[in-house]
N, C-alpha and C. Protein backbone atom coordinates (compact mmCIF):
# COMPACT_ATOMS: atom_id res chain seq x y z
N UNK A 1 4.70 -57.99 -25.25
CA UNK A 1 3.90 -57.88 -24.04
C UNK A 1 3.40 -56.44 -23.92
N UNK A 2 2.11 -56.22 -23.58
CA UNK A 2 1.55 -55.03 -23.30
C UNK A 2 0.92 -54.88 -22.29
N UNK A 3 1.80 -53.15 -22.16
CA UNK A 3 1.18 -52.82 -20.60
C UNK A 3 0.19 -51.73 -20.76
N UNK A 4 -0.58 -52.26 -19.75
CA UNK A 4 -1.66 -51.13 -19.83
C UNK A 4 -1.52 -49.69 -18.94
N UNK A 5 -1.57 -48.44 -19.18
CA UNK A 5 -1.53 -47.78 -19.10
C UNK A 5 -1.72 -47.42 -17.56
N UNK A 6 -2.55 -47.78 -17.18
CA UNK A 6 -3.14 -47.19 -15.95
C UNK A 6 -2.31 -48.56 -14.75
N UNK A 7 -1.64 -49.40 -15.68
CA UNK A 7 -0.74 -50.51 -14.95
C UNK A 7 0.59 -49.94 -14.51
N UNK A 8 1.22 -49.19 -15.06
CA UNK A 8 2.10 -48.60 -14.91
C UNK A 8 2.28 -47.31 -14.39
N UNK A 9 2.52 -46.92 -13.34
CA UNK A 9 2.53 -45.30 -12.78
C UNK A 9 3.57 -44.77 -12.64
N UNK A 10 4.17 -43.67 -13.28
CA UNK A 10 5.62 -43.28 -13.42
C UNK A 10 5.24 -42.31 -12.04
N UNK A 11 6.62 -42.86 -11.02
CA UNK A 11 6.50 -42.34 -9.85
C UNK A 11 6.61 -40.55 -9.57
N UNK A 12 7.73 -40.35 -10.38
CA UNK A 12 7.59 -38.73 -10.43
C UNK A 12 6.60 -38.22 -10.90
N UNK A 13 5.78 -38.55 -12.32
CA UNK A 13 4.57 -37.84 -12.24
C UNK A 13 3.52 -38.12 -10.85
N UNK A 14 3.57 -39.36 -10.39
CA UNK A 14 2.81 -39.50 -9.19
C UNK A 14 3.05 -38.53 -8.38
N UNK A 15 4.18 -38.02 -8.48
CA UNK A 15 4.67 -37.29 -6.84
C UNK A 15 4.21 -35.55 -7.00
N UNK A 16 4.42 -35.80 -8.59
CA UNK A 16 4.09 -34.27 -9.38
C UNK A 16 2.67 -34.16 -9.17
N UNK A 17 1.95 -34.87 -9.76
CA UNK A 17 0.56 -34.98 -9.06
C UNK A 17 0.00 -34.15 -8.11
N UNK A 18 1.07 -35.41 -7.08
CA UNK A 18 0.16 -34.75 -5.57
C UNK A 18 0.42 -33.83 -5.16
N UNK A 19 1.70 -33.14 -5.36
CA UNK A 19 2.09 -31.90 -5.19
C UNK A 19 1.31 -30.88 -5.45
N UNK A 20 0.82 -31.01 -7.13
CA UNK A 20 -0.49 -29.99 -7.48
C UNK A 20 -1.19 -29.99 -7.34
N UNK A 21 -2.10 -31.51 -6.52
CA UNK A 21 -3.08 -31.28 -5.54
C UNK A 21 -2.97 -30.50 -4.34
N UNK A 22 -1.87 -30.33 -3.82
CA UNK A 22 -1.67 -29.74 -2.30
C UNK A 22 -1.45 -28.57 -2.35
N UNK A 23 -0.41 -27.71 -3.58
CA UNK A 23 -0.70 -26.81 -3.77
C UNK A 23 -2.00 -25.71 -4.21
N UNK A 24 -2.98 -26.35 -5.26
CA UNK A 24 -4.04 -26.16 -5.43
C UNK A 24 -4.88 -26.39 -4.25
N UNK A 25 -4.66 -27.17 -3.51
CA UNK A 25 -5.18 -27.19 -1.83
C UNK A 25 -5.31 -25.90 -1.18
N UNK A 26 -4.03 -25.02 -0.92
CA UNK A 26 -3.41 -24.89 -0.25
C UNK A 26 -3.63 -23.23 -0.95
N UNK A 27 -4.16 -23.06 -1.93
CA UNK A 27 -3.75 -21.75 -2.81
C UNK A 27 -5.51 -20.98 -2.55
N UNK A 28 -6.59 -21.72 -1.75
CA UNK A 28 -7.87 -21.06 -1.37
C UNK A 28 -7.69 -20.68 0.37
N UNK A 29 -7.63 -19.45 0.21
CA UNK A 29 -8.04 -18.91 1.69
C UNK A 29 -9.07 -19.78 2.89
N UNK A 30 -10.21 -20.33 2.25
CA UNK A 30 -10.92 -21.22 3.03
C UNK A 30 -10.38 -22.12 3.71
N UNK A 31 -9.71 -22.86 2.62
CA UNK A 31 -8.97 -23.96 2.76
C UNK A 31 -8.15 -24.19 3.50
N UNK A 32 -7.47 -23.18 3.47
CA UNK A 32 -5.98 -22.95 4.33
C UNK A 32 -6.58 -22.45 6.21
N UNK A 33 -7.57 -22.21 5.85
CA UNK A 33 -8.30 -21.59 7.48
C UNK A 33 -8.91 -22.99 7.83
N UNK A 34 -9.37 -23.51 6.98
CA UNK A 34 -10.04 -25.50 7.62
C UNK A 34 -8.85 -25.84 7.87
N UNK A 35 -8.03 -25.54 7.55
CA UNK A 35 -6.37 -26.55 8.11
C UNK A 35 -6.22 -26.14 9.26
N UNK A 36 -6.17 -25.09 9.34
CA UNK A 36 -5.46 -24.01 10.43
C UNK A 36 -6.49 -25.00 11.79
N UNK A 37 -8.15 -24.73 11.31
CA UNK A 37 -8.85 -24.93 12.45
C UNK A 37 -8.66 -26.56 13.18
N UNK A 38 -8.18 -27.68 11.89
CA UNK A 38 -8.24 -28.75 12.15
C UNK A 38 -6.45 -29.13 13.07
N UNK A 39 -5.80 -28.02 13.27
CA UNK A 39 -4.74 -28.56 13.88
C UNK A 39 -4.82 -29.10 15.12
N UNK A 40 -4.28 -29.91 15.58
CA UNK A 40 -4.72 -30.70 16.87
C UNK A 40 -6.06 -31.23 17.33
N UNK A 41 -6.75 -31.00 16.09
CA UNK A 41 -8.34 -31.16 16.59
C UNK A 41 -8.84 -32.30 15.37
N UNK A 42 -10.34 -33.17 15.86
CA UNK A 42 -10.36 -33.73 15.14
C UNK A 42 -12.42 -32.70 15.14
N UNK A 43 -12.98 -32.38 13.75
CA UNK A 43 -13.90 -31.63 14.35
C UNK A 43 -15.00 -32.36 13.05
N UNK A 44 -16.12 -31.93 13.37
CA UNK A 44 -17.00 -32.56 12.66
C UNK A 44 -17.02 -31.11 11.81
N UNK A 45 -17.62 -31.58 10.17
CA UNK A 45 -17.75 -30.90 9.52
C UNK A 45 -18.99 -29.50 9.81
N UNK A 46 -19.93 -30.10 10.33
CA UNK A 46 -20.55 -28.88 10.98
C UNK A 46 -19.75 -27.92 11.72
N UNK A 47 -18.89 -28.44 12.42
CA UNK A 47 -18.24 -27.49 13.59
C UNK A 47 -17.51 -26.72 12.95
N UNK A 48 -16.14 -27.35 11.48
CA UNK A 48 -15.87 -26.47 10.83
C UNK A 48 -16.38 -25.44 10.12
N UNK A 49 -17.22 -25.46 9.61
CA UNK A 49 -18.41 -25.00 9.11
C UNK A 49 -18.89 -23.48 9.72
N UNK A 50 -18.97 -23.88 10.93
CA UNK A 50 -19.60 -22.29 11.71
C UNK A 50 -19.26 -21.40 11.43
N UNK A 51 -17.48 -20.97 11.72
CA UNK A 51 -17.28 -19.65 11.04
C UNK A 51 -16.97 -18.99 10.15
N UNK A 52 -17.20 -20.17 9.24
CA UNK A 52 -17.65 -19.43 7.79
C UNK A 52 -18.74 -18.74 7.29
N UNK A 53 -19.12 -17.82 6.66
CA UNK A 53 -20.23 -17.01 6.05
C UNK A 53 -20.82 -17.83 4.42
N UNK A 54 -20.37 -18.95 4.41
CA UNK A 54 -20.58 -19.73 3.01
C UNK A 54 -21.38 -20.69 4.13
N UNK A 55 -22.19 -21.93 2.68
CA UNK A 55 -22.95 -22.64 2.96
C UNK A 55 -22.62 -23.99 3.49
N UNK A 56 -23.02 -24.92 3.79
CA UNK A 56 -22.12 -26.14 4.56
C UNK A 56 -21.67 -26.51 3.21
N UNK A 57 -22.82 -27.10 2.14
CA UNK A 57 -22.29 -28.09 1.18
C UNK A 57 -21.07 -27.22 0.58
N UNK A 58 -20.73 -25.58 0.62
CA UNK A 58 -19.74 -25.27 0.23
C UNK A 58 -18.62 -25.87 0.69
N UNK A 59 -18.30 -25.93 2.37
CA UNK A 59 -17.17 -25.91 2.98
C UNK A 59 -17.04 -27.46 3.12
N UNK A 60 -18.28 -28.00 2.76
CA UNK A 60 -17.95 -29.70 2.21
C UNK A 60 -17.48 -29.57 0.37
N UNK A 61 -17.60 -28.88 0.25
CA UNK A 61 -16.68 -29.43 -1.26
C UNK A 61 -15.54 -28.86 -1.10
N UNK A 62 -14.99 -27.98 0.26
CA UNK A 62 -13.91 -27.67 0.34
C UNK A 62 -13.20 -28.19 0.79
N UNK A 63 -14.02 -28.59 1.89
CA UNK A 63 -13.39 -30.17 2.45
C UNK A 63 -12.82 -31.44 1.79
N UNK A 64 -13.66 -31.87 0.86
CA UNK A 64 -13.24 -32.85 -0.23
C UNK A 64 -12.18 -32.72 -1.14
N UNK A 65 -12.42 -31.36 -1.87
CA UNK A 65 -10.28 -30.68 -2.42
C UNK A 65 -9.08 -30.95 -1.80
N UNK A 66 -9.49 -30.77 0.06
CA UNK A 66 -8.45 -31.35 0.88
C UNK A 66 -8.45 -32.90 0.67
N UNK A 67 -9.10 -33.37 1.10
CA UNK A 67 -9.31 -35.04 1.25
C UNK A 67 -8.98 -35.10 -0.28
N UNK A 68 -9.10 -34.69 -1.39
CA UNK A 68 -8.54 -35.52 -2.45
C UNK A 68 -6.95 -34.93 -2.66
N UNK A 69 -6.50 -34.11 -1.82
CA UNK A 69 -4.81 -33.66 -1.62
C UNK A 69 -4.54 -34.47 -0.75
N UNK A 70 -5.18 -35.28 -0.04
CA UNK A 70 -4.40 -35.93 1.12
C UNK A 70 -3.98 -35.56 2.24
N UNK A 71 -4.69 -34.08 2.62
CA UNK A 71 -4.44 -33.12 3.24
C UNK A 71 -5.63 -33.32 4.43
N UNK A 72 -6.42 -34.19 4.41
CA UNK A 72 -7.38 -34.53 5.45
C UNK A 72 -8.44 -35.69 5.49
N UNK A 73 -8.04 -35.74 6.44
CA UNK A 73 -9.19 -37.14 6.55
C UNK A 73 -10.54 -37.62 7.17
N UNK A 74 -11.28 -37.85 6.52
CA UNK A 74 -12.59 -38.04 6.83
C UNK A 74 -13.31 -39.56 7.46
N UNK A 75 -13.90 -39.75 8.56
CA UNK A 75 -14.38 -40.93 8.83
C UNK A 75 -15.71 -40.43 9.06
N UNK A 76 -16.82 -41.60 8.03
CA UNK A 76 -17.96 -41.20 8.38
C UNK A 76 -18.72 -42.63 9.34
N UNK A 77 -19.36 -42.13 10.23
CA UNK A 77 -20.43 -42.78 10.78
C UNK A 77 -21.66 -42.20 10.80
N UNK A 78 -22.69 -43.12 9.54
CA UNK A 78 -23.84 -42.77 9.67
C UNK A 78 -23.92 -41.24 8.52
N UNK A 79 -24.46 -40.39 8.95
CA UNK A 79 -24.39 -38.83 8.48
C UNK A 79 -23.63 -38.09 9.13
N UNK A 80 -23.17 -38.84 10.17
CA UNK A 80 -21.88 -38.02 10.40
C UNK A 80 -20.14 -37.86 10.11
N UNK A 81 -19.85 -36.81 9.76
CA UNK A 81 -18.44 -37.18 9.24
C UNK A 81 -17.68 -36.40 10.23
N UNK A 82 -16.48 -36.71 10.46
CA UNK A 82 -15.65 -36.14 11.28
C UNK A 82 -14.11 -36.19 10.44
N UNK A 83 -13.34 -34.77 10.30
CA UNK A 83 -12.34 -34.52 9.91
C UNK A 83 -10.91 -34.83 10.22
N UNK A 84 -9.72 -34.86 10.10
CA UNK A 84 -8.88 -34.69 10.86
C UNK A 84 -7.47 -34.00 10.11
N UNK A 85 -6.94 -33.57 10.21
CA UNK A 85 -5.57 -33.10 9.57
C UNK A 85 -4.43 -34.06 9.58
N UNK A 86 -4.04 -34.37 8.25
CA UNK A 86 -2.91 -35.01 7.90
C UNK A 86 -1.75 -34.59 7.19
N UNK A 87 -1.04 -34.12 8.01
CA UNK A 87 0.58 -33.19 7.83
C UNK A 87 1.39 -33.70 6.32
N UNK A 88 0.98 -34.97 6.43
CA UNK A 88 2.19 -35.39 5.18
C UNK A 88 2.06 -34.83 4.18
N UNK A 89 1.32 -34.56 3.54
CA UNK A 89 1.60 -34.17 1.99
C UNK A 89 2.00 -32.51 2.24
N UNK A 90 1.75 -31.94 3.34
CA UNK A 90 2.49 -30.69 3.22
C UNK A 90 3.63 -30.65 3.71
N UNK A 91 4.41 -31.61 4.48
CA UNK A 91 5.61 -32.23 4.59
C UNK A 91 6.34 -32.12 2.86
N UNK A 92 5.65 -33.07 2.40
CA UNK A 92 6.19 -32.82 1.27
C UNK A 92 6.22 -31.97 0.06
N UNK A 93 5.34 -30.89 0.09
CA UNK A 93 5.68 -29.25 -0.22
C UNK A 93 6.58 -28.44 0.61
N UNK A 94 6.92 -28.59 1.88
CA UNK A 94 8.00 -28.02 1.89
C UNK A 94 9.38 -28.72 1.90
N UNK A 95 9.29 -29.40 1.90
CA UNK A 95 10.54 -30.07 0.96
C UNK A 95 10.71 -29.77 -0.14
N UNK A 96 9.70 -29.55 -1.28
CA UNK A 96 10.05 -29.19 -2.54
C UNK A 96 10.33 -27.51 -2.07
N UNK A 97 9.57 -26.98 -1.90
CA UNK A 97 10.10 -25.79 -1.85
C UNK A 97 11.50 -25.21 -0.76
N UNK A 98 11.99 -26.25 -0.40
CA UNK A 98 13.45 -25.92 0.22
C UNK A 98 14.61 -26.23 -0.55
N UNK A 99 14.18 -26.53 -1.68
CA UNK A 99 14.94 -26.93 -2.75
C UNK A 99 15.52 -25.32 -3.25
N UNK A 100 14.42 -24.13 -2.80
CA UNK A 100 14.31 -23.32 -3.32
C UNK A 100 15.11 -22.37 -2.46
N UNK A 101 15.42 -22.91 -1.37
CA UNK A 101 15.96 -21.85 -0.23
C UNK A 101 17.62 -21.19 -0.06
N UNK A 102 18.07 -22.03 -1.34
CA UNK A 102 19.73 -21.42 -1.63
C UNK A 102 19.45 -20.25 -1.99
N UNK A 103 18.29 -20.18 -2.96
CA UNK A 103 17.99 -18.50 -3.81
C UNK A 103 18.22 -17.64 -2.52
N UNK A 104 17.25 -17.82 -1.77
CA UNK A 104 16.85 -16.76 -0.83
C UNK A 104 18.02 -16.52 0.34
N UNK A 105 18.89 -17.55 0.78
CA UNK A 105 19.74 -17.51 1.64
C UNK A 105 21.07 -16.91 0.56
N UNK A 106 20.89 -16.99 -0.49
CA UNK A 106 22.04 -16.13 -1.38
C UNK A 106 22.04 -14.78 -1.22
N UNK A 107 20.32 -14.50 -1.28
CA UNK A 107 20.10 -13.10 -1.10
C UNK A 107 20.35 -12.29 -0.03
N UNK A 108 20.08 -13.21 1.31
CA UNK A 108 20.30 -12.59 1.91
C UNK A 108 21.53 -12.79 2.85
N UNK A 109 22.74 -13.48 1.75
CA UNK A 109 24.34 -13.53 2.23
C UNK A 109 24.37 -12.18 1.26
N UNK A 110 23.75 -11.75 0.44
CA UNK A 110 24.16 -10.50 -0.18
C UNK A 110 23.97 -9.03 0.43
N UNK A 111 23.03 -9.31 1.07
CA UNK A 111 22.82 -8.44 1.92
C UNK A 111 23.40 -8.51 3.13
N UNK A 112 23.14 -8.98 3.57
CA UNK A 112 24.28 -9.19 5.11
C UNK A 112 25.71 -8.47 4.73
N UNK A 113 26.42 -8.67 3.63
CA UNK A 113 27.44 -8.23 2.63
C UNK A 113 27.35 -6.99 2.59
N UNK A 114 26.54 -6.57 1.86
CA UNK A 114 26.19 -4.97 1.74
C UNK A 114 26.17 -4.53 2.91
N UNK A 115 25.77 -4.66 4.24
CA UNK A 115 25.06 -3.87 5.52
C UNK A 115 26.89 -3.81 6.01
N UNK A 116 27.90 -4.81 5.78
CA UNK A 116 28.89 -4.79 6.57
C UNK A 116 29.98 -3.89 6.29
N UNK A 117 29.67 -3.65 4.57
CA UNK A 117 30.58 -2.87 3.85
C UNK A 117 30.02 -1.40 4.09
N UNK A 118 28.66 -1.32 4.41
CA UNK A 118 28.18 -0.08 4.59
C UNK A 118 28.39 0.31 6.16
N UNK A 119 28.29 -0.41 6.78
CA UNK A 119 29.28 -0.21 8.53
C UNK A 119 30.85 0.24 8.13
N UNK A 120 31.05 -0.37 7.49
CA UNK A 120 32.60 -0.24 7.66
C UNK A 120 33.10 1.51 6.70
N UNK A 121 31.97 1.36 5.84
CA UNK A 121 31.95 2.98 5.40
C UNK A 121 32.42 3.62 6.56
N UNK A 122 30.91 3.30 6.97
CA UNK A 122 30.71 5.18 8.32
C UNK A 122 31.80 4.65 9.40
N UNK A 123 31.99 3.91 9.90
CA UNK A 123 32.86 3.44 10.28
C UNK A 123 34.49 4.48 9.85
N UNK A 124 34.85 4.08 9.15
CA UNK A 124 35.95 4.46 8.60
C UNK A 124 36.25 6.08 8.36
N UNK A 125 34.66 6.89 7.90
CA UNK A 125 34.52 7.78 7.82
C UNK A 125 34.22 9.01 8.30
N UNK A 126 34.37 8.29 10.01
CA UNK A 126 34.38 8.88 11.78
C UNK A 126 35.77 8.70 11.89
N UNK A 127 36.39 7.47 11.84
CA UNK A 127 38.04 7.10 11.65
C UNK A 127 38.69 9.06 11.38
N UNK A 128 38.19 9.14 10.38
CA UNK A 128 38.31 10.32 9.77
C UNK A 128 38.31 11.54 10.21
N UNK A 129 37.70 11.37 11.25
CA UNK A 129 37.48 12.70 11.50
C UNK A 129 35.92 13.80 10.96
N UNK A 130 35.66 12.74 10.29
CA UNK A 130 34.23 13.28 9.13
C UNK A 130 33.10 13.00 10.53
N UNK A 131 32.29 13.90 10.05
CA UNK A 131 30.98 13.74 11.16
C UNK A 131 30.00 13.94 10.48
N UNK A 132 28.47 13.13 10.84
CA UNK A 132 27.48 13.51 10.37
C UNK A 132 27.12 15.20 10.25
N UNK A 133 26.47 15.60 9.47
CA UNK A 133 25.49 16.80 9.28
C UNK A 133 24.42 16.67 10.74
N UNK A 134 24.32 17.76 11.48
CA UNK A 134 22.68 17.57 12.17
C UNK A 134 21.70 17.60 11.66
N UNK A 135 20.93 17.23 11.96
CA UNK A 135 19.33 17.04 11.51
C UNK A 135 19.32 18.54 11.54
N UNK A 136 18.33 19.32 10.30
CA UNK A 136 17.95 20.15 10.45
C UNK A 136 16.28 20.29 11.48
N UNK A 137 15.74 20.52 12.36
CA UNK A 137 14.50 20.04 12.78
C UNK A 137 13.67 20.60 12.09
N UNK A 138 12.47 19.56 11.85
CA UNK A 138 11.48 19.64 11.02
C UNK A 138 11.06 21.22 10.87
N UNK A 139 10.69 21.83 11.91
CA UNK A 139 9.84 22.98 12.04
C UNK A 139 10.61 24.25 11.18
N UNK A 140 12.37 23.69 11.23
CA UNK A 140 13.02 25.17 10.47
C UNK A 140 13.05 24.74 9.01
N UNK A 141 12.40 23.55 8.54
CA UNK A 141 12.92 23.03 6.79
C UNK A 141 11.89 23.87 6.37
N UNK A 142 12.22 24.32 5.26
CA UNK A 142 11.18 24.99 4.23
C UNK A 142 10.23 23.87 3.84
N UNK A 143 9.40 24.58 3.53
CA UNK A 143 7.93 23.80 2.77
C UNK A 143 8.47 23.61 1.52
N UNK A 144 8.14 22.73 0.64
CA UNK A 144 8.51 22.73 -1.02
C UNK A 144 7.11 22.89 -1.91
C-alpha cells in the first residue's frame, strides 16, 4: 500500500513549521508593530497602514507573512479587508521558548547566590571591626 506524501503529515514537523512561520513573523519590526496595533482592535488594512512611511501593497504583503503564520486574520468584503489578531500561534512560541527558562532562572539562582555571599562578606567584615575607606571627593583626586 502506498502513501502519498502530502497524505501523511508528520505532526512535529507540522508544529516545527508553524513555529518558523511565527518566528519569521515575528523577527520584522513592521510586523511586530501591525501586531502591537491590531491588539484589541479589529482595523482595516488602510488604517494599519497610516503610520507607516512604506507603501500600502508593502504593509499588505506584510500583512499576508502574518496571515500565513496564523498570526492574523483577514475577512474580506468586497475590496475591503479587515484584520484581526490571533494570539494562538504566539501562545505557542512561548511555550517553546519556556522550555528555555531553567537556563535563565539557573542564572539567575547564581546570582542571587553570589549577591548573598557578597552581603555576608561586608557583613562579616564590619563584624570585624574593618570599615570602609572614605570616598576621596572628586575635586581632591588627581587627574591621570
Amino acid at each position: 500500500m502506498a502513501l502519498s506524501a502530502l497524505a501523511v503529515v508528520d505532526p512535529p514537523a507540522a508544529a516545527e513549521a508553524a513555529l518558523d512561520a511565527v518566528f519569521a513573523a515575528l523577527a520584522d519590526p513592521v510586523r511586530r508593530a501591525i501586531l502591537a496595533r491590531l491588539d484589541g482592535a479589529e482595523l482595516l488594512v488602510s488604517e494599519l497602514a497610516a503610520p507607516f512611511d512604506i507603501s500600502l501593497q508593502a504593509v499588505s504583503k506584510h500583512i499576508q507573512v502574518l496571515v500565513r503564520a496564523g498570526l492574523v486574520t483577514q475577512e474580506r468584503t468586497g475590496r475591503i479587508s479587515r484584520c484581526r489578531l490571533d494570539a494562538g500561534p504566539i501562545y505557542a512560541a512561548a511555550v517553546w521558548l519556556n522550555r528555555y527558562s531553567k537556563y535563565w532562572q539557573a542564572q539567575f539562582d547564581l546570582l542571587a547566590a553570589a549577591l548573598d555571599d557578597h552581603a555576608r562578606d561586608r557583613a562579616a567584615k564590619r563584624g570585624r571591626g574593618e570599615r570602609r575607606k572614605p570616598r576621596t571627593p572628586r575635586r581632591n583626586r588627581k587627574q591621570a
